[in-house]
Each structure stands twice: as C-alpha cells, then as structure tokens.
C-alpha atoms as a PDB file:
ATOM      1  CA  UNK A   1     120.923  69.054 114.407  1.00  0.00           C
ATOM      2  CA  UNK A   2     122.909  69.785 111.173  1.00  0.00           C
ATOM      3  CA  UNK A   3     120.111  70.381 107.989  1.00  0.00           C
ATOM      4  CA  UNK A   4     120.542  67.473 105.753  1.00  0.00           C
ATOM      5  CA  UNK A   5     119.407  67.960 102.366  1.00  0.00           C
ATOM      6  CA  UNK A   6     118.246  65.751  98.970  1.00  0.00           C
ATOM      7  CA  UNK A   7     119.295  67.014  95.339  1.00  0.00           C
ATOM      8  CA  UNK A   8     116.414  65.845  93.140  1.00  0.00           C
ATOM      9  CA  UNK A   9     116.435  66.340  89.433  1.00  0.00           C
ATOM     10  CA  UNK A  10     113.939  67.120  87.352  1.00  0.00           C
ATOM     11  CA  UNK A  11     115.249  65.981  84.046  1.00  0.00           C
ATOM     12  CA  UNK A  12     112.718  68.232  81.434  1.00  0.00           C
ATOM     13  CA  UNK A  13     113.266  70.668  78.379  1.00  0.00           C
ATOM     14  CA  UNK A  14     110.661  69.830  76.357  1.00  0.00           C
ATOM     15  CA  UNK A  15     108.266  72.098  78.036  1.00  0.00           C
ATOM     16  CA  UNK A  16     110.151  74.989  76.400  1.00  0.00           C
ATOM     17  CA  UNK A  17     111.498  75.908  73.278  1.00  0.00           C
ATOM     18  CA  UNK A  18     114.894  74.751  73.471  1.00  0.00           C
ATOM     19  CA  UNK A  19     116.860  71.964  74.780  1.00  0.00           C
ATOM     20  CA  UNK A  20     119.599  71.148  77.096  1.00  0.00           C
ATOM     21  CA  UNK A  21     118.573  72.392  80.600  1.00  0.00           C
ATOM     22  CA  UNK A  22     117.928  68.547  81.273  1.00  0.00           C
ATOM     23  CA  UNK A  23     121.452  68.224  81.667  1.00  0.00           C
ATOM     24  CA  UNK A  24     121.593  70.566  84.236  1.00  0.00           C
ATOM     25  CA  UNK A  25     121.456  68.017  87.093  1.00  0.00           C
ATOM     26  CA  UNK A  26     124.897  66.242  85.593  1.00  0.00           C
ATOM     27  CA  UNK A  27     126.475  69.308  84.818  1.00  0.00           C
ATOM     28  CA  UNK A  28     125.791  70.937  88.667  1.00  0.00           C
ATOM     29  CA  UNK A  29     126.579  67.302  90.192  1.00  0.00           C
ATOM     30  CA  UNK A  30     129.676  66.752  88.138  1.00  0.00           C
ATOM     31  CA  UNK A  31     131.135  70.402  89.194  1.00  0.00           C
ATOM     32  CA  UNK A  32     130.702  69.723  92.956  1.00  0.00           C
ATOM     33  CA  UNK A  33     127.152  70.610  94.148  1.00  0.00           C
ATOM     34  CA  UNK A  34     126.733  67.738  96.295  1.00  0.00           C
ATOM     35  CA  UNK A  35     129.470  68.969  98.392  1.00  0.00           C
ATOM     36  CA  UNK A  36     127.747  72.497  98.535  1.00  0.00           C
ATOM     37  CA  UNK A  37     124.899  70.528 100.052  1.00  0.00           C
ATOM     38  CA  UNK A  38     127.111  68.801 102.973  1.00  0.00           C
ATOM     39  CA  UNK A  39     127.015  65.782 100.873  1.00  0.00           C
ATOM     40  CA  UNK A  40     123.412  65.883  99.854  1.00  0.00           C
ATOM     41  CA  UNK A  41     121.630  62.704  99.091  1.00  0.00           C
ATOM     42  CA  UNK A  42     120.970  62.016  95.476  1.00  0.00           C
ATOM     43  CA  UNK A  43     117.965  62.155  93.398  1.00  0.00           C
ATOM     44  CA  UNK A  44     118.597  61.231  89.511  1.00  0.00           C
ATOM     45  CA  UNK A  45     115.857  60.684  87.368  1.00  0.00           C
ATOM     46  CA  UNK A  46     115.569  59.530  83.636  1.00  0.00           C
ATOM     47  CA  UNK A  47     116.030  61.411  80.829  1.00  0.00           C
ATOM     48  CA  UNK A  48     112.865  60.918  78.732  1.00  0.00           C
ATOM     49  CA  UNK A  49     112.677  61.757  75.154  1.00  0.00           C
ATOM     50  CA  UNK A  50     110.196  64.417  73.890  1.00  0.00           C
ATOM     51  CA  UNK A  51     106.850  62.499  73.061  1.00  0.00           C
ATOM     52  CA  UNK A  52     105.906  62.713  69.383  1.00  0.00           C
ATOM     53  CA  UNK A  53     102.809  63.944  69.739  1.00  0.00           C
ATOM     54  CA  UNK A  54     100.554  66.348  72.058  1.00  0.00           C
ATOM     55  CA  UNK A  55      97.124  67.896  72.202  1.00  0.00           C
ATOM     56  CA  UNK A  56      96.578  71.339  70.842  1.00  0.00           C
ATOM     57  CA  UNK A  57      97.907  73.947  73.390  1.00  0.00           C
ATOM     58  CA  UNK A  58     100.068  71.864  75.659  1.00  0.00           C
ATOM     59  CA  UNK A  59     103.873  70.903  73.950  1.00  0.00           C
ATOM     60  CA  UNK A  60     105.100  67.306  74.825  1.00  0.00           C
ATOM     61  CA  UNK A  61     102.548  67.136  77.871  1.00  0.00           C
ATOM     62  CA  UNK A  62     102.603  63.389  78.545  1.00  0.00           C
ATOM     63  CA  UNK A  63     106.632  63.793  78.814  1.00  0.00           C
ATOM     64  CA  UNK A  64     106.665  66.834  81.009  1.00  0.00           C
ATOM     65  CA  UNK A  65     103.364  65.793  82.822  1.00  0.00           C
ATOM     66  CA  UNK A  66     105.413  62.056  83.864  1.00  0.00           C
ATOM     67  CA  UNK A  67     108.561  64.228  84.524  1.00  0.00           C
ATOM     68  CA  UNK A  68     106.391  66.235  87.109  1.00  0.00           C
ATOM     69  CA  UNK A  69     104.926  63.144  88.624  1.00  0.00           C
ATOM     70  CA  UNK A  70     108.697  61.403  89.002  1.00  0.00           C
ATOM     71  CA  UNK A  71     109.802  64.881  90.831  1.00  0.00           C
ATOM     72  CA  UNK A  72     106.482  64.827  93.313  1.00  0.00           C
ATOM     73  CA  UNK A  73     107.434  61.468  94.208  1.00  0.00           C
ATOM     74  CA  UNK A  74     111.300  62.786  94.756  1.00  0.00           C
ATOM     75  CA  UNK A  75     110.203  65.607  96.658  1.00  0.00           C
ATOM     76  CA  UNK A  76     107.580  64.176  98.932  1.00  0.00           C
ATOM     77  CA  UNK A  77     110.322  61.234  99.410  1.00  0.00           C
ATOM     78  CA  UNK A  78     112.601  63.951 100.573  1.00  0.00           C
ATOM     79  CA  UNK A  79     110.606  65.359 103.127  1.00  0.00           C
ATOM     80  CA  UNK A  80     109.460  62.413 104.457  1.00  0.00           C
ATOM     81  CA  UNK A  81     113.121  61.303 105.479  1.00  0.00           C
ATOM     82  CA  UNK A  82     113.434  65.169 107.168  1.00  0.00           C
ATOM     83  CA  UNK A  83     115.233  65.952 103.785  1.00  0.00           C
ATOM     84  CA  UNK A  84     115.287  69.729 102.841  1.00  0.00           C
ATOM     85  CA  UNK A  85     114.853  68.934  98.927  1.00  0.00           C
ATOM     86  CA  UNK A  86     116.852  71.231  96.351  1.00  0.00           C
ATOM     87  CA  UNK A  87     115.340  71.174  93.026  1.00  0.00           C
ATOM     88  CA  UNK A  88     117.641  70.898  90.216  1.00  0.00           C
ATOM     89  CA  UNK A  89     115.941  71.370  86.577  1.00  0.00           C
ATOM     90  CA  UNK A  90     115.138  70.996  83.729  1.00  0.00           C
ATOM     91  CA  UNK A  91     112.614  74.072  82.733  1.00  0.00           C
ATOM     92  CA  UNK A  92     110.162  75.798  84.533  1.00  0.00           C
ATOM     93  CA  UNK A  93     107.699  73.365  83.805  1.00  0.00           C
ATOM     94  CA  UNK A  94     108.626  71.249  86.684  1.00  0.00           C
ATOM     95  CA  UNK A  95     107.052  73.448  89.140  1.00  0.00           C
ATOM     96  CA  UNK A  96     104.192  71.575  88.542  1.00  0.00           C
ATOM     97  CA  UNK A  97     105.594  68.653  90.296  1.00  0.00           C
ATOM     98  CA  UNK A  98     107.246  70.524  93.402  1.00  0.00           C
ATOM     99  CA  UNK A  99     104.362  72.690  93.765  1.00  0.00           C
ATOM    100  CA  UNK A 100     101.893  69.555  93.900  1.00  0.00           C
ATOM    101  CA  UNK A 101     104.111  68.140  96.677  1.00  0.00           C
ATOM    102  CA  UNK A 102     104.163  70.806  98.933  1.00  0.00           C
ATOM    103  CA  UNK A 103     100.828  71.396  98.708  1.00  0.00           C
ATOM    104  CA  UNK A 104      99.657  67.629  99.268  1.00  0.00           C
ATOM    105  CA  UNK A 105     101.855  67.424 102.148  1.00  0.00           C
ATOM    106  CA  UNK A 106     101.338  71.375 104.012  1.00  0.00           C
ATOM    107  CA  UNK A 107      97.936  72.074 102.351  1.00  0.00           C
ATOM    108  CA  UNK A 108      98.237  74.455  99.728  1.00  0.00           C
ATOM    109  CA  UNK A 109      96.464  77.469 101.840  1.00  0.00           C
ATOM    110  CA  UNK A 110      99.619  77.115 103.984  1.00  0.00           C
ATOM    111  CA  UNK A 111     102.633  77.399 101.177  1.00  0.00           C
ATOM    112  CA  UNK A 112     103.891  80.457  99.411  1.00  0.00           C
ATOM    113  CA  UNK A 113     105.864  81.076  96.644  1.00  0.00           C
ATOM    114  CA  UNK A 114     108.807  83.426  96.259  1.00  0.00           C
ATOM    115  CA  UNK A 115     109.268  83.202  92.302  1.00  0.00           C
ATOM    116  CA  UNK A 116     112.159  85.138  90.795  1.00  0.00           C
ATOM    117  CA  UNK A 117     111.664  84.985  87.174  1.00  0.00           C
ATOM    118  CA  UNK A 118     111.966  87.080  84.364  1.00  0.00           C
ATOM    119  CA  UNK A 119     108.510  85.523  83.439  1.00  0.00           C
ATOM    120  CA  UNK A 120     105.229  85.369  85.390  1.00  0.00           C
ATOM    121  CA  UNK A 121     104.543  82.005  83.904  1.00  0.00           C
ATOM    122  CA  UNK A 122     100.995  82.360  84.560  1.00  0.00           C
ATOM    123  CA  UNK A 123      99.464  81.490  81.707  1.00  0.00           C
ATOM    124  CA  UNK A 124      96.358  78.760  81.270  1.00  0.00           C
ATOM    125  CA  UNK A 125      96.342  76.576  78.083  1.00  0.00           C
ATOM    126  CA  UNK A 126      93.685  79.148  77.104  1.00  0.00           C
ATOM    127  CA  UNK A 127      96.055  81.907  76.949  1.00  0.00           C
ATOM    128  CA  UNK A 128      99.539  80.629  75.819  1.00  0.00           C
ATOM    129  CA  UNK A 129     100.527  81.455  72.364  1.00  0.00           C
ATOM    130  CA  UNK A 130     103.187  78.895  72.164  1.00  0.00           C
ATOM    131  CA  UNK A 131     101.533  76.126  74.008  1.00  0.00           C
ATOM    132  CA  UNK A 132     104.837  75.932  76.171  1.00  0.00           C
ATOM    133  CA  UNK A 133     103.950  74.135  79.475  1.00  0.00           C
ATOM    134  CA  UNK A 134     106.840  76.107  81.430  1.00  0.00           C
ATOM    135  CA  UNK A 135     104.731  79.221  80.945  1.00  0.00           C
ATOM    136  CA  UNK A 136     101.627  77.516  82.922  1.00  0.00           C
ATOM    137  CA  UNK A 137     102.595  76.435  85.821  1.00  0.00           C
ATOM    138  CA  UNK A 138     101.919  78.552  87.905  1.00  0.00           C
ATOM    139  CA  UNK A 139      98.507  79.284  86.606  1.00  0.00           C
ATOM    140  CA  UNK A 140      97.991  75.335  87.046  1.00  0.00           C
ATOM    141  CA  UNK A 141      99.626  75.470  90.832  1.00  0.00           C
ATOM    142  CA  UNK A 142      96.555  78.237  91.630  1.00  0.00           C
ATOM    143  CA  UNK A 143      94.063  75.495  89.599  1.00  0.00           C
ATOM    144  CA  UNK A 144      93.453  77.534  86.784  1.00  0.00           C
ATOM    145  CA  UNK A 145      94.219  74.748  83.994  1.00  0.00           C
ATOM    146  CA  UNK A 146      92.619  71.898  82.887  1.00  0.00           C
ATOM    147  CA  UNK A 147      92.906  68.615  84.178  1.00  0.00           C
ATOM    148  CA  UNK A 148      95.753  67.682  81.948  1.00  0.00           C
ATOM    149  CA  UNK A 149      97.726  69.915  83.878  1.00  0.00           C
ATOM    150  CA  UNK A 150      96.984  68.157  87.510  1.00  0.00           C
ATOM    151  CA  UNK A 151      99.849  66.065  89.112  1.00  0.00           C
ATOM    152  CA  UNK A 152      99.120  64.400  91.889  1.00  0.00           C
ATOM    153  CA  UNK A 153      95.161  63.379  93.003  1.00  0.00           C
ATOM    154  CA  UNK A 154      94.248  66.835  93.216  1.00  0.00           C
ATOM    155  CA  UNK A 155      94.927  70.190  91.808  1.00  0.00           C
ATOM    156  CA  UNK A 156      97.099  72.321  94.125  1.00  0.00           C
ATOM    157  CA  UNK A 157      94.644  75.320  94.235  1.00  0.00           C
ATOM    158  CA  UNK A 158      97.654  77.833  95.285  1.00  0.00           C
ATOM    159  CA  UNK A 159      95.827  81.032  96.628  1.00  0.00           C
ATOM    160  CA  UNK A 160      97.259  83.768  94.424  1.00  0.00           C
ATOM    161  CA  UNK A 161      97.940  85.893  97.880  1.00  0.00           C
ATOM    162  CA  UNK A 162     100.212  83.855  98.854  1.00  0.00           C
ATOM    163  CA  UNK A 163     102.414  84.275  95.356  1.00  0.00           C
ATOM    164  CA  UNK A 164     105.410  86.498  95.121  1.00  0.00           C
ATOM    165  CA  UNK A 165     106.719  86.628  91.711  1.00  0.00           C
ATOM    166  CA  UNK A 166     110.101  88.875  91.447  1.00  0.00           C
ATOM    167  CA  UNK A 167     112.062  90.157  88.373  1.00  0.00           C
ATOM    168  CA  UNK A 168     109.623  89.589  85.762  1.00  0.00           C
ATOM    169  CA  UNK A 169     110.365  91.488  83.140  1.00  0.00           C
ATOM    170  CA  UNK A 170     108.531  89.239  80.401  1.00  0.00           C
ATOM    171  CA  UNK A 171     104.885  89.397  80.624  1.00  0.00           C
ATOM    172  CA  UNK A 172     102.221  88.680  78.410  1.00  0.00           C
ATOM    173  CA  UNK A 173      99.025  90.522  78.273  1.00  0.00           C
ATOM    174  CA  UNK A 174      96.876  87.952  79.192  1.00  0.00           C
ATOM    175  CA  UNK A 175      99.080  87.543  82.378  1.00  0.00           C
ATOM    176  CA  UNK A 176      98.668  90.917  83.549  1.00  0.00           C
ATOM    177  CA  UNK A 177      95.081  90.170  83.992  1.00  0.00           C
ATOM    178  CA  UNK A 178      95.449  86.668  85.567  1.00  0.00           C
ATOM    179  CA  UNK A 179      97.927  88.270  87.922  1.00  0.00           C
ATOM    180  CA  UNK A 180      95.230  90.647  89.132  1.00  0.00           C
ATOM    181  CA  UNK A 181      92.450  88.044  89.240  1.00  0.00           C
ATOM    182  CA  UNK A 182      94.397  85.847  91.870  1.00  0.00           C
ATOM    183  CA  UNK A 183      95.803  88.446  93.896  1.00  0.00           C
ATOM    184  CA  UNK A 184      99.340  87.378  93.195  1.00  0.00           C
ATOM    185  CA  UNK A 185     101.788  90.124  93.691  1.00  0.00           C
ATOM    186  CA  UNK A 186     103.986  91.140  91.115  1.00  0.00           C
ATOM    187  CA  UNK A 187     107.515  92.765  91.663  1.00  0.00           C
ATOM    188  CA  UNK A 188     108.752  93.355  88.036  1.00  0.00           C
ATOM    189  CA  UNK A 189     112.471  93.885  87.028  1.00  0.00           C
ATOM    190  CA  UNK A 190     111.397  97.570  86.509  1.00  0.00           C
ATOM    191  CA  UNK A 191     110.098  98.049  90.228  1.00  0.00           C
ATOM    192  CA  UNK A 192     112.679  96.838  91.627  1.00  0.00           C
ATOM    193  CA  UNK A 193     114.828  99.465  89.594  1.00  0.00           C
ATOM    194  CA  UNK A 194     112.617 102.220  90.694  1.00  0.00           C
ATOM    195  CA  UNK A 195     112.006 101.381  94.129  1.00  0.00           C
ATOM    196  CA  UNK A 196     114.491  99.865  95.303  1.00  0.00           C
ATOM    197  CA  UNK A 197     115.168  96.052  96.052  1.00  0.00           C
ATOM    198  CA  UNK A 198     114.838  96.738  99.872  1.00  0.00           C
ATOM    199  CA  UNK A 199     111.616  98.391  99.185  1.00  0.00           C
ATOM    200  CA  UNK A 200     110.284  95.738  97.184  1.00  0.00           C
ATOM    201  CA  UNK A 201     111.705  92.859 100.178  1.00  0.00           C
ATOM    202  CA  UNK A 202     109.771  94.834 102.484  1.00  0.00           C
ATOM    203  CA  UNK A 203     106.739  93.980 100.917  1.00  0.00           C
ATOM    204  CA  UNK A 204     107.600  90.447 100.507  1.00  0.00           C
ATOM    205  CA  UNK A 205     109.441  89.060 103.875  1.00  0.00           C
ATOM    206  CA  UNK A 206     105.923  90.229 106.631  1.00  0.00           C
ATOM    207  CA  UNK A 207     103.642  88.396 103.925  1.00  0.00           C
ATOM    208  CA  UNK A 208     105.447  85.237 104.521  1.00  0.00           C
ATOM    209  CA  UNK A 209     104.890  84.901 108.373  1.00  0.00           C
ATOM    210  CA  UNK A 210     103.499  81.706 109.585  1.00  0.00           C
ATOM    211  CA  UNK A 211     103.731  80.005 105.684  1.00  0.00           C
ATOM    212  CA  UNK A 212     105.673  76.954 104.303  1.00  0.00           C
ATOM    213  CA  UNK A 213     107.938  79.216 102.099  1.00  0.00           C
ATOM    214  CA  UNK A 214     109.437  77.646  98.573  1.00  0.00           C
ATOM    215  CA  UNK A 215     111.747  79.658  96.463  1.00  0.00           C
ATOM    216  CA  UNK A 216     111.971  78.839  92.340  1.00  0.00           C
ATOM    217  CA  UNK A 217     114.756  80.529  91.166  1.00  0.00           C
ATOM    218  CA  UNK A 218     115.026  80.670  87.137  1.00  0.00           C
ATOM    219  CA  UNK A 219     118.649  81.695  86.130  1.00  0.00           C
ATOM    220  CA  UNK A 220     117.032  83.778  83.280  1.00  0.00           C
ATOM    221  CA  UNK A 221     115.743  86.370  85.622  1.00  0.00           C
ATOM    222  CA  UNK A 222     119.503  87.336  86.143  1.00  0.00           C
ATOM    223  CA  UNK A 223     120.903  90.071  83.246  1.00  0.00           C
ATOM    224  CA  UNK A 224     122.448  87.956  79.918  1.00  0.00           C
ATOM    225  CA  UNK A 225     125.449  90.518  80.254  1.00  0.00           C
ATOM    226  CA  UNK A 226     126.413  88.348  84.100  1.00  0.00           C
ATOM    227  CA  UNK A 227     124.637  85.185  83.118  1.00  0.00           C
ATOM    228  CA  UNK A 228     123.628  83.736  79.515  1.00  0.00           C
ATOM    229  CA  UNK A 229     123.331  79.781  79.534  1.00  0.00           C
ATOM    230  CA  UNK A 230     119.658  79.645  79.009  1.00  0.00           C
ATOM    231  CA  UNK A 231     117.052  79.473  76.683  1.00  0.00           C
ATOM    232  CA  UNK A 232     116.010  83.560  77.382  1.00  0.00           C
ATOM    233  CA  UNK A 233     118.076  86.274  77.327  1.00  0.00           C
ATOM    234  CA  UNK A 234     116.226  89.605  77.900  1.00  0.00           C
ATOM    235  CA  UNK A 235     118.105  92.435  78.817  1.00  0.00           C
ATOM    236  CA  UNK A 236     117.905  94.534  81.698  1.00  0.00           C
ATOM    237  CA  UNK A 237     117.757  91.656  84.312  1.00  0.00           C
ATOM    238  CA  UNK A 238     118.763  91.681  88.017  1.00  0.00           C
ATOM    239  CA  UNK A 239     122.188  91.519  88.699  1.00  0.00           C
ATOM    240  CA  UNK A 240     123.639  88.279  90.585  1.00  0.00           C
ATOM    241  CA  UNK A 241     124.209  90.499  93.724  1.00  0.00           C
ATOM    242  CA  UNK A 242     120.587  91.709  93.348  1.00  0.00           C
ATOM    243  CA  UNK A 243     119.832  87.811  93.082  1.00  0.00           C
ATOM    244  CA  UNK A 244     121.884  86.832  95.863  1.00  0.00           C
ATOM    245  CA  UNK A 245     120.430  89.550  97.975  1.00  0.00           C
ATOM    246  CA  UNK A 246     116.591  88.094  97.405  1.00  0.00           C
ATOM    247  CA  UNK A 247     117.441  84.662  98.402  1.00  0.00           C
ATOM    248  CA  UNK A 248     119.749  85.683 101.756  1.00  0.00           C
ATOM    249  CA  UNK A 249     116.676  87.576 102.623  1.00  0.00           C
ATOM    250  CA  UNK A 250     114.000  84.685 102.016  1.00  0.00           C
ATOM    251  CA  UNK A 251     116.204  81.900 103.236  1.00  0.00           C
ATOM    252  CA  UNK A 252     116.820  84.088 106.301  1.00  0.00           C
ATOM    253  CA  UNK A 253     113.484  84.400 107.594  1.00  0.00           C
ATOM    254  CA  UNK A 254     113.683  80.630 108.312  1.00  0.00           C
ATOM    255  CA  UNK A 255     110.934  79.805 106.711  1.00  0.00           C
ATOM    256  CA  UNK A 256     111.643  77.895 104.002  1.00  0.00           C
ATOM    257  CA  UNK A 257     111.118  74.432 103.228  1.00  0.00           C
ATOM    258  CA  UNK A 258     112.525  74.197  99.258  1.00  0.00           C
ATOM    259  CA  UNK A 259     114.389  75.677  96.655  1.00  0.00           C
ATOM    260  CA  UNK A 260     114.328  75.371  93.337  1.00  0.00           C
ATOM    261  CA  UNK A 261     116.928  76.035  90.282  1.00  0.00           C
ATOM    262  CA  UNK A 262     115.636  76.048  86.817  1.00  0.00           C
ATOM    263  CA  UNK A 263     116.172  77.112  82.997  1.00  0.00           C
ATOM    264  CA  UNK A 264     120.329  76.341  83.193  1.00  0.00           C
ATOM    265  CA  UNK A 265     121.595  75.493  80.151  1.00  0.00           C
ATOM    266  CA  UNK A 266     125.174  73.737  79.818  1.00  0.00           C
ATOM    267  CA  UNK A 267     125.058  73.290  76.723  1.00  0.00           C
ATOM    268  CA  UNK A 268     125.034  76.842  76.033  1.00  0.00           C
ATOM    269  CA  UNK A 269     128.335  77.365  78.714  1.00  0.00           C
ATOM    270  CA  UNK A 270     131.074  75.820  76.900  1.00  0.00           C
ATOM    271  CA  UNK A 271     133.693  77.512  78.730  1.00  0.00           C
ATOM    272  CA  UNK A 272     131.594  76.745  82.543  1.00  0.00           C
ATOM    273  CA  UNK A 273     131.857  80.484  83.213  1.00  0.00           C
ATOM    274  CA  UNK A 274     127.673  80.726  83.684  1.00  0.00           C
ATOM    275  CA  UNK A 275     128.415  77.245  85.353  1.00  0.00           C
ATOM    276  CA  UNK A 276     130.919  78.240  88.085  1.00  0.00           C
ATOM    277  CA  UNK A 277     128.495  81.831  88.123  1.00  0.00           C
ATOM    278  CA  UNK A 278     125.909  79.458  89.664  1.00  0.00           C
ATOM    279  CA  UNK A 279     127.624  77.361  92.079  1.00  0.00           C
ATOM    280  CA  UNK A 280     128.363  80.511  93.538  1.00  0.00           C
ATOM    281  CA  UNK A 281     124.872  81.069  93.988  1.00  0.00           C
ATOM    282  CA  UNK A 282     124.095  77.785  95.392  1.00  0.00           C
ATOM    283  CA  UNK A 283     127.106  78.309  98.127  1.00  0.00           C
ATOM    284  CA  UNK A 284     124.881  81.270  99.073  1.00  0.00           C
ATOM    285  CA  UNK A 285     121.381  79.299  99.345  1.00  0.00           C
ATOM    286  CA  UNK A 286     123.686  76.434 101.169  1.00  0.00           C
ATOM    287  CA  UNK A 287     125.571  79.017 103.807  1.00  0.00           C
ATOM    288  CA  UNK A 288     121.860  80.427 104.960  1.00  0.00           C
ATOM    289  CA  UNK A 289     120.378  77.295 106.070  1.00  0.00           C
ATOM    290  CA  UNK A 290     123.018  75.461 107.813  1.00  0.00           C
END
C-alpha cells in the first residue's frame, strides 16, 4: 500500500528571536511540496500574533504554548487516519506539540528522537538566558520544565536514552550538564568532523531498534555558506550532503513514524535559492519512504 502522508503546519516564531519562519508552511506549499508528498493532505493552521505579555523566563508562552496544542491535535489527527505526518514550522518550539503526540499515542518509553540541530535545545526555564521557548523543548519533552511547558494532559517524560541530538554545535553550559543527567547522547558538529559521520551513524541506527523513531530537522544545523534563511547562522555546520546522508540513513531503517522541518526563514531567501536548497531535501526524506 502506497505511504500517504499529512503536511501539518506549525505556524510559530515567537518562541525565538526573530520572525518569519511562520511563513514557512506557505512558502514550502506554494513552491510544490505537496507534490513531493504524493499529494499530501493539508494541515494549515492560523497565524497567531505574538501575545503582549509573558511570565518571567518563558517569551510569548500562551502563543507558542496554543500553537503546540493546535499541532498535537494535527498530528495525532494524522496518525489516526494512517497519515505519516510531516511537520512544517515555525521554530523549534513546536516540538513541544509533536513530541506530546507521539508520546500520548506510542508511550513515550517507546519513541526516540533523532535531532539534528546546531542547538541541543535542552534548556529548562531555570537555565535559559533568553527565556526563548525553542531552546526548551526538549528539556520539557524529557519533563524537566514546569507545568507551563506541558501540552497535552500529561508531560511527555522522554527518557533521555532514547535522544539522539546531531550537529550541535551551539551549546550552553548549563546544557552540557542536562545532557549528561538524562543520558541523551550528543553527536556535536565537531565529532562528526573528527570521527567521521559513519562513525557517529553507527552509534545512532542499533540504538533505534524496536522504537517509534521521529526525526526534527532544523535547517540551521546545515553550514550558512550552503544554507542561510534562518534566524542562526554559525559557521562550521554540516554540509547538505552530510544532512542528506543522516536522514537516508534514519528514514532507511524503517522505523520512522515523523519528520519534522523547522527554523526556515523565507523572508530571509529573497532570491528562493535556500528555498529550492530545501525542497531538495524534502525529495530526499519523500524518495526513502515510499
């Protein structure tokens, strides 16, 4: 039976610094992604403006929190029609919202995460600096964050073990140490220079056997000299080959039941060059799980 798939947006900038990834979801549609997907059922959602006004520590949570609870709703809609759901943000922040689905619906003991990011995002409320809420959610995925931070019923309470994060290259120092506490395992940008990419895969691809596998893919884990529509460019990034070559690997193992694209920017691709960059990726993720 041919996979049939569900774009859902995740319409959300306001858990970052800048705006304009909540476009992404036009931008990707307009250009053809639908198509990509074999015709892919459509999820839109709102675009909601930035609230006004937040507690200390947590940047326009009501808007991002009620973006996250539209996208659990999208996602568990999905998969309930047999849809394989494809993610489209909006920051990181909406995470939150996929992760909360997956783990309602597989039990979160059950799903990993392959995260390539040039951040760890791991941060609680505690910890952040900025009070950015696409720097937490992970860290609120494993239940580390206050209750603020819960979509859904119940917090997801991903076990760090099961956590692959892959190209970080952006860490903060509290991170390090949340990191170790969970047991998530770290692959940073500079490992995967030293050891090799097939070194670092063979750590990842045996820990996924028998788990409910989602991949988040943030474009800013990908060098600013091959792609620079988004809100961080940090130098010394993976290459898109390197990128590529993650997600054939992942997607391969059959395992997964999600993707996730995050942190585009189009307003910051005036010519469509990071644009057309990215469909290319997405013909990728859509060739290995037909």
């Amino acid at each position: 039976m041919e996979r049939r798939f569900a774009l859902a947006e995740a319409a959300v900038s306001c858990g970052s610094p800048t705006r304009g990834a909540e476009r992404a979801f036009d931008a990707l549609v307009q250009a053809g992604l639908p198509a990509v997907f074999g015709g892919a059922r459509l999820l839109p959602m709102e675009k909601l403006a930035p609230c006004a006004r937040w507690p200390a520590g947590l940047r326009h949570l009501d808007t991002v929190m009620e973006v996250c609870r539209r996208l659990r709703l999208s996602v568990l809609d999905a998969l309930g029609r047999g849809e394989y759901p494809v993610v489209i943000g909006g920051d990181h922040s909406c995470a939150m919202g996929t992760l909360a689905a997956l783990g309602e619906l597989y039990g979160a003991e059950n799903v990993a995460v392959v995260y390539v990011d040039a951040h760890t995002d791991i941060n609680t409320e505690k910890t952040s600096q900025s009070g950015c809420i696409h720097g937490m959610d992970l860290a609120a995925a494993c239940g580390l964050c206050c209750d603020q931070l819960t979509v859904g019923s119940q917090r997801v309470n991903l076990l760090g073990e099961n956590l692959h994060i892959i190209g970080a290259r952006s860490i903060d120092p509290p991170e390090y140490g949340i990191v170790e506490r969970v047991g998530a395992r770290l692959h940073t940008a500079q490992a995967v220079r030293e050891r090799g990419l097939e070194a670092v895969l063979g750590d990842v691809l045996p820990a996924l056997e028998g788990k409910r596998v989602h991949i988040s893919f943030d474009v800013d884990v990908l060098d600013p000299s091959e792609f620079a529509a988004t809100g961080y460019n940090l130098p010394e990034g993976l290459t898109v080959g390197q990128t590529e070559r993650i997600l054939r690997a992942v997607l391969d193992t059959g395992l997964t039941c999600s993707f996730e694209c995050v942190e585009y920017n189009p307003a910051l691709d005036q010519e469509g060059r990071d644009r057309d960059t990215l469909m290319g990726v997405f013909r990728t993720v859509a060739a290995r799980l037909r």
